[in-house]
N, C-alpha and C. Protein backbone atom coordinates (compact mmCIF):
# COMPACT_ATOMS: atom_id res chain seq x y z
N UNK A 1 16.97 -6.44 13.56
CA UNK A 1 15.72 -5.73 13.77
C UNK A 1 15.80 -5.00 15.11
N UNK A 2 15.13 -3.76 15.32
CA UNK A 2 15.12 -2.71 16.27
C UNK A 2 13.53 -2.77 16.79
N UNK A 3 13.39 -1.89 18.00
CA UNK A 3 12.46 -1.98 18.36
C UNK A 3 12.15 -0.11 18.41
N UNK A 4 11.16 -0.38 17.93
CA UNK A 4 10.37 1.50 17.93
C UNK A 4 9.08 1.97 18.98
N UNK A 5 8.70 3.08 19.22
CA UNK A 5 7.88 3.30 19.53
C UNK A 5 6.86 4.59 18.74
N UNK A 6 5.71 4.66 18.46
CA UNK A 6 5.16 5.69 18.04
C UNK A 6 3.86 6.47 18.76
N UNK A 7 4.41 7.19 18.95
CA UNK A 7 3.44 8.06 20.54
C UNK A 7 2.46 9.39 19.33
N UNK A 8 1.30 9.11 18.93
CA UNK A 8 0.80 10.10 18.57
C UNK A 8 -0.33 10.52 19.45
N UNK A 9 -0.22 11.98 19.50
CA UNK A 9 -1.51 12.14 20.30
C UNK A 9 -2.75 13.25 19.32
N UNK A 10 -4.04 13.07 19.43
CA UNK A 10 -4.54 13.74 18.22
C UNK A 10 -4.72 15.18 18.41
N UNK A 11 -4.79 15.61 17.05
CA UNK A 11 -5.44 17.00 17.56
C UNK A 11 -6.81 17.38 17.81
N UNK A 12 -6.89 18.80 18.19
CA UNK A 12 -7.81 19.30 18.27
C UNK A 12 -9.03 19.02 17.02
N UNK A 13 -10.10 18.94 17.63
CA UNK A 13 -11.70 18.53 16.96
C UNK A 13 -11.55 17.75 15.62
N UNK A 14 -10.45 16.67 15.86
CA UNK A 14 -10.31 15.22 14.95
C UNK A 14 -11.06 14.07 15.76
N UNK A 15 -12.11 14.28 16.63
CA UNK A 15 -12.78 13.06 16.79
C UNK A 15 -13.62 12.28 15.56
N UNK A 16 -14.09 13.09 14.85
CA UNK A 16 -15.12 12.60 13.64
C UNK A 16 -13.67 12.12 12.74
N UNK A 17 -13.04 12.74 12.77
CA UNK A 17 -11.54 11.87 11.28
C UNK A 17 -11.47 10.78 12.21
N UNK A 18 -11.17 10.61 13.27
CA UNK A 18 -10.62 9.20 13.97
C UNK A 18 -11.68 7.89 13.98
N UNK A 19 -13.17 8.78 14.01
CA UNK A 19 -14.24 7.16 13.78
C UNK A 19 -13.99 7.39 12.54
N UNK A 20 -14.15 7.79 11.21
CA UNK A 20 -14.25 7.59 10.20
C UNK A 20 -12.99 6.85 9.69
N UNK A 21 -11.95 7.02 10.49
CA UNK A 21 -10.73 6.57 9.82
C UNK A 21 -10.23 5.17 10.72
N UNK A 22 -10.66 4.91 12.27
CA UNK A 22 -10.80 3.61 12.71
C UNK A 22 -10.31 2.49 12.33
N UNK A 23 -11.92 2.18 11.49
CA UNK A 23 -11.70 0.96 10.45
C UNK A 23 -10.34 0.54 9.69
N UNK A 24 -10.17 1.28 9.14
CA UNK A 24 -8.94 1.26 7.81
C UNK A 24 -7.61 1.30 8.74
N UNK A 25 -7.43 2.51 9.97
CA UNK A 25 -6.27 2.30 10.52
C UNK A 25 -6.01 0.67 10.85
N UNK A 26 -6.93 0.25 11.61
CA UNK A 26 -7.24 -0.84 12.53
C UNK A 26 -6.95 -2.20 11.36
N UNK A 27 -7.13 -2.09 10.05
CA UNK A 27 -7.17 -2.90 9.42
C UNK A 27 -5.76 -2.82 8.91
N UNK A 28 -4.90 -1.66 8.68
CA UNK A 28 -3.38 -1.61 8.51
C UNK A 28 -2.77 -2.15 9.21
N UNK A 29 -3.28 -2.13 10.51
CA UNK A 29 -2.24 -2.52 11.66
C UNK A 29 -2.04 -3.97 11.49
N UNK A 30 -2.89 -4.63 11.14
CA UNK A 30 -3.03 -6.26 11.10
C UNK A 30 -3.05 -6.75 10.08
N UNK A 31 -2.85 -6.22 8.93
CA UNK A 31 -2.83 -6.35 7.70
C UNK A 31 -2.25 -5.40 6.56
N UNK A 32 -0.31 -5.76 6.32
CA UNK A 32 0.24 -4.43 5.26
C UNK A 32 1.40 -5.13 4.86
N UNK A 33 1.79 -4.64 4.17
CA UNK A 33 2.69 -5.50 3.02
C UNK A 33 3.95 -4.94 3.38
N UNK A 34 4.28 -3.90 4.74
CA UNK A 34 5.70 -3.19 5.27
C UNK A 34 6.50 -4.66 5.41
N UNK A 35 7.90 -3.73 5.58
CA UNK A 35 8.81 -5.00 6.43
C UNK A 35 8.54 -5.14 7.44
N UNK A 36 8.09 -5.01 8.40
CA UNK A 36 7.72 -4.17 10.14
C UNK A 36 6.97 -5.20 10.81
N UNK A 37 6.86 -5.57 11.48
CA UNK A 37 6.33 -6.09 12.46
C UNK A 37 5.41 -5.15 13.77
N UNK A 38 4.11 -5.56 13.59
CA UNK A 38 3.52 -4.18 15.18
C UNK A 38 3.42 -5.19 15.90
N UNK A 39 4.12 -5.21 17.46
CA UNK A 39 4.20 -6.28 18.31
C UNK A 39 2.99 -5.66 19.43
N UNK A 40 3.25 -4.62 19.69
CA UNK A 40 1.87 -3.62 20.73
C UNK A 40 1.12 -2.29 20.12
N UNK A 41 -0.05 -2.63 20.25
CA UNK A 41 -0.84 -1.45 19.63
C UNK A 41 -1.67 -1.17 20.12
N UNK A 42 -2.11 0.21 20.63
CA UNK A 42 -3.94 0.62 21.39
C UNK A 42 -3.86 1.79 20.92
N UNK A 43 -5.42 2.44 21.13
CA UNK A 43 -5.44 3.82 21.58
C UNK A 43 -4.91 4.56 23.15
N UNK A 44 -4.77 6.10 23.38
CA UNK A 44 -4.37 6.73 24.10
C UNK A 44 -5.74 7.01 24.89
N UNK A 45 -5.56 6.97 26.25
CA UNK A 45 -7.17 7.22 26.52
C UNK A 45 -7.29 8.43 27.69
N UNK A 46 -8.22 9.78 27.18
CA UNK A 46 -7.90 10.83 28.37
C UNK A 46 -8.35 10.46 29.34
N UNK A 47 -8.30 11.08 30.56
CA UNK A 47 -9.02 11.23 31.29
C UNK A 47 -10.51 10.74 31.68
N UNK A 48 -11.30 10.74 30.97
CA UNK A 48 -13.01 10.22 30.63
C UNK A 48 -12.97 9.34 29.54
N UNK A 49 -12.04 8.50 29.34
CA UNK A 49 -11.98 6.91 28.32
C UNK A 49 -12.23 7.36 27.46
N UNK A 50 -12.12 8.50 26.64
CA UNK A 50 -12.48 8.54 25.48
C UNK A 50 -11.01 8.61 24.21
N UNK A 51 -10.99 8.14 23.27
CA UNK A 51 -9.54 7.88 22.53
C UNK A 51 -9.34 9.38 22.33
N UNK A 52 -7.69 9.35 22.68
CA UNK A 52 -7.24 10.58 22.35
C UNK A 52 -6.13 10.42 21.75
N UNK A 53 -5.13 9.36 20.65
CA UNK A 53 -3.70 9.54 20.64
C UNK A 53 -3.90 7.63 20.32
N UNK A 54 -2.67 7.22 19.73
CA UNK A 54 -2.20 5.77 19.39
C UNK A 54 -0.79 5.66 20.08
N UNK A 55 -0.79 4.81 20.65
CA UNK A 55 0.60 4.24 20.96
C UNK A 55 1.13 2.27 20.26
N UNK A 56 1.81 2.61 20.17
CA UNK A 56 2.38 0.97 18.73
C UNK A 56 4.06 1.27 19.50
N UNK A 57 4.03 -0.19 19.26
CA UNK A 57 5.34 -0.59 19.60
C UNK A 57 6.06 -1.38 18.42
N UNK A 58 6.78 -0.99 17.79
CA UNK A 58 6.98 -2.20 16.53
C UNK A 58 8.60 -2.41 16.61
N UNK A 59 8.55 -3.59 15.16
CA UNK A 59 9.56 -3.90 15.16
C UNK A 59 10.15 -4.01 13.92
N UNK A 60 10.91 -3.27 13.51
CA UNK A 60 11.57 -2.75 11.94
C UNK A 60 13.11 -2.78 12.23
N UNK A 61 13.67 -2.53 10.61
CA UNK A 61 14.75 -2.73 10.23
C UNK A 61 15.69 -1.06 10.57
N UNK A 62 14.83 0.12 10.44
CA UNK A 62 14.95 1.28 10.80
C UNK A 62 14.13 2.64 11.11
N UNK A 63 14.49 3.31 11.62
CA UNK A 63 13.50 4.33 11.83
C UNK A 63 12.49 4.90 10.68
N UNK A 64 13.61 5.30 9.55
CA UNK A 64 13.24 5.11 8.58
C UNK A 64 11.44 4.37 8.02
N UNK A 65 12.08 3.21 7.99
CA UNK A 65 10.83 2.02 7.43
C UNK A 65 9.34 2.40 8.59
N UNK A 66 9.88 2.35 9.75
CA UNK A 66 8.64 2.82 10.52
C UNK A 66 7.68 4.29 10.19
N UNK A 67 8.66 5.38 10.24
CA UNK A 67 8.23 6.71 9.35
C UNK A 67 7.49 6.10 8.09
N UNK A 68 7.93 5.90 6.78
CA UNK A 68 7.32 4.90 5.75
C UNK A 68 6.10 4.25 6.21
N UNK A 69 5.86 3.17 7.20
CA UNK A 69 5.05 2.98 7.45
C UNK A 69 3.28 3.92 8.01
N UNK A 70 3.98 4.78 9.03
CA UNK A 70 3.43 5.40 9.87
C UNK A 70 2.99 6.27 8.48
N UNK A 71 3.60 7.04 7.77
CA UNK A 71 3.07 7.90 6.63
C UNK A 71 2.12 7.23 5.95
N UNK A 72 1.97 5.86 6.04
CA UNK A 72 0.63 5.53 4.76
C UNK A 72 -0.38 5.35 5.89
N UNK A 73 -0.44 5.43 7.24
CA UNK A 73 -1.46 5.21 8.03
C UNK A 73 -2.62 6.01 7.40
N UNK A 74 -4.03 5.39 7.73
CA UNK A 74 -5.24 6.30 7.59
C UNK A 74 -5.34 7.12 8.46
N UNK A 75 -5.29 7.33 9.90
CA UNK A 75 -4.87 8.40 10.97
C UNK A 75 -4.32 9.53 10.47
N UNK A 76 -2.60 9.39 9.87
CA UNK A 76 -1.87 9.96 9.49
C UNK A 76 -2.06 10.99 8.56
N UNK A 77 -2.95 9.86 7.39
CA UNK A 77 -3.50 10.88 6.27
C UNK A 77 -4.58 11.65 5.97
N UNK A 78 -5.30 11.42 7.13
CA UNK A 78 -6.46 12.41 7.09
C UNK A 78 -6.48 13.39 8.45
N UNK A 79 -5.41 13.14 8.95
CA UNK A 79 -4.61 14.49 9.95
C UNK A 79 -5.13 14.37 11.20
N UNK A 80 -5.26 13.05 11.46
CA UNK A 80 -5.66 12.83 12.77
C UNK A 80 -4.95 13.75 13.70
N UNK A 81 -3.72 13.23 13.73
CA UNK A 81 -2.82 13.35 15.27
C UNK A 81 -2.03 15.10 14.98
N UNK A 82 -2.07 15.49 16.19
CA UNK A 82 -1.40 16.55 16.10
C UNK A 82 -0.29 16.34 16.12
N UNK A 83 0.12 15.53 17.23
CA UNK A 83 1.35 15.22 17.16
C UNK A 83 2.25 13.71 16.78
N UNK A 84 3.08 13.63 16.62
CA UNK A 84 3.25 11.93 16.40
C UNK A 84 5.01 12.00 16.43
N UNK A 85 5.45 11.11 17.46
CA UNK A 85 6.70 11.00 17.20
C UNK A 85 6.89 9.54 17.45
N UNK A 86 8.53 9.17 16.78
CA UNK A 86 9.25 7.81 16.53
C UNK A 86 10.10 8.03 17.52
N UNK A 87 10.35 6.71 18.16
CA UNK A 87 11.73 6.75 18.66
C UNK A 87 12.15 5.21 19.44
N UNK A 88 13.15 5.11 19.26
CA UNK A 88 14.05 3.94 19.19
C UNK A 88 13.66 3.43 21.07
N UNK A 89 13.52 2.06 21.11
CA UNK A 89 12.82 1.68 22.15
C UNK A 89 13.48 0.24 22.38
N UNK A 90 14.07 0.28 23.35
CA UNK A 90 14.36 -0.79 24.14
C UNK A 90 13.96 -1.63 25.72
N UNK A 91 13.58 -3.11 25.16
CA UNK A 91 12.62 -3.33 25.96
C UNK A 91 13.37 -3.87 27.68
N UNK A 92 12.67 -3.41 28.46
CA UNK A 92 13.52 -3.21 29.91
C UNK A 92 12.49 -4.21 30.73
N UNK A 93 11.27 -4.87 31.02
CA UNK A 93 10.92 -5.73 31.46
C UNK A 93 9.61 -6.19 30.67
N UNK A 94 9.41 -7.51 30.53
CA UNK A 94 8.08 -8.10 29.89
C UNK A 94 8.19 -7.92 28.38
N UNK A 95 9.47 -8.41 28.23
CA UNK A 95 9.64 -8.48 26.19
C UNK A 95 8.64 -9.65 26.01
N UNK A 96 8.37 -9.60 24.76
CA UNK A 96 7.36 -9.97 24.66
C UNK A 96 8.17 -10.96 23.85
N UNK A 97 7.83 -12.17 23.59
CA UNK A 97 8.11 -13.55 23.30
C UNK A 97 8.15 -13.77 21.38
N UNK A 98 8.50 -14.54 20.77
CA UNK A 98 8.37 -14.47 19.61
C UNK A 98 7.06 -15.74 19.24
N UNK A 99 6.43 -14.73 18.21
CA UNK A 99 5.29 -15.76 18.63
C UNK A 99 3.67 -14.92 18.91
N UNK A 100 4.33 -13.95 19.97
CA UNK A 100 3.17 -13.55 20.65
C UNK A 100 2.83 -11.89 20.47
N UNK A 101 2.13 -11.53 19.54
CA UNK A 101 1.82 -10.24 19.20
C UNK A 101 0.68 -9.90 18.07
């Protein structure tokens, strides 16, 4: 198993898709039938605390499976994020324990 990261940040005037879609993301994250493991997960927050973007740290078999994953997100599919990228992540201080996520 590998460790990933997924940095989306949203687009432009998707605040109303992101409360409407919240719930259901929020409920994927903690509940999905992937191979994957999400060990860290929040929102992105601008400037004035307001959510702008998701950051997840997971833990899968390949980039692949994470993409797979990330594609059935509710975020994803109702076009939250403008942008969203994967990428292979290795942990350099405060790994996080097995057990604890």
């Amino acid at each position: 198993m590998a460790y990933f990261v997924v940095h989306a940040l949203d687009g432009p005037e998707s605040a109303e898709a992101r409360a409407k879609n919240r719930p259901a993301h929020r409920d994927r994250l903690r509940d999905h039938d992937h191979p994957l493991t999400v060990r860290v997960g929040g929102p992105l927050l601008n400037d004035g605390g307001e959510m702008c973007g998701t950051l997840l740290i997971v833990e899968a078999e390949s980039r692949s499976a994470v993409k797979r994953f990330v594609d059935g997100d509710p975020y994803v599919q109702a076009g939250v994020y403008g942008t969203l990228s994967i990428h292979p992540f290795a942990w350099g201080l405060t790994q996080l324990e097995a057990g604890h996520g």
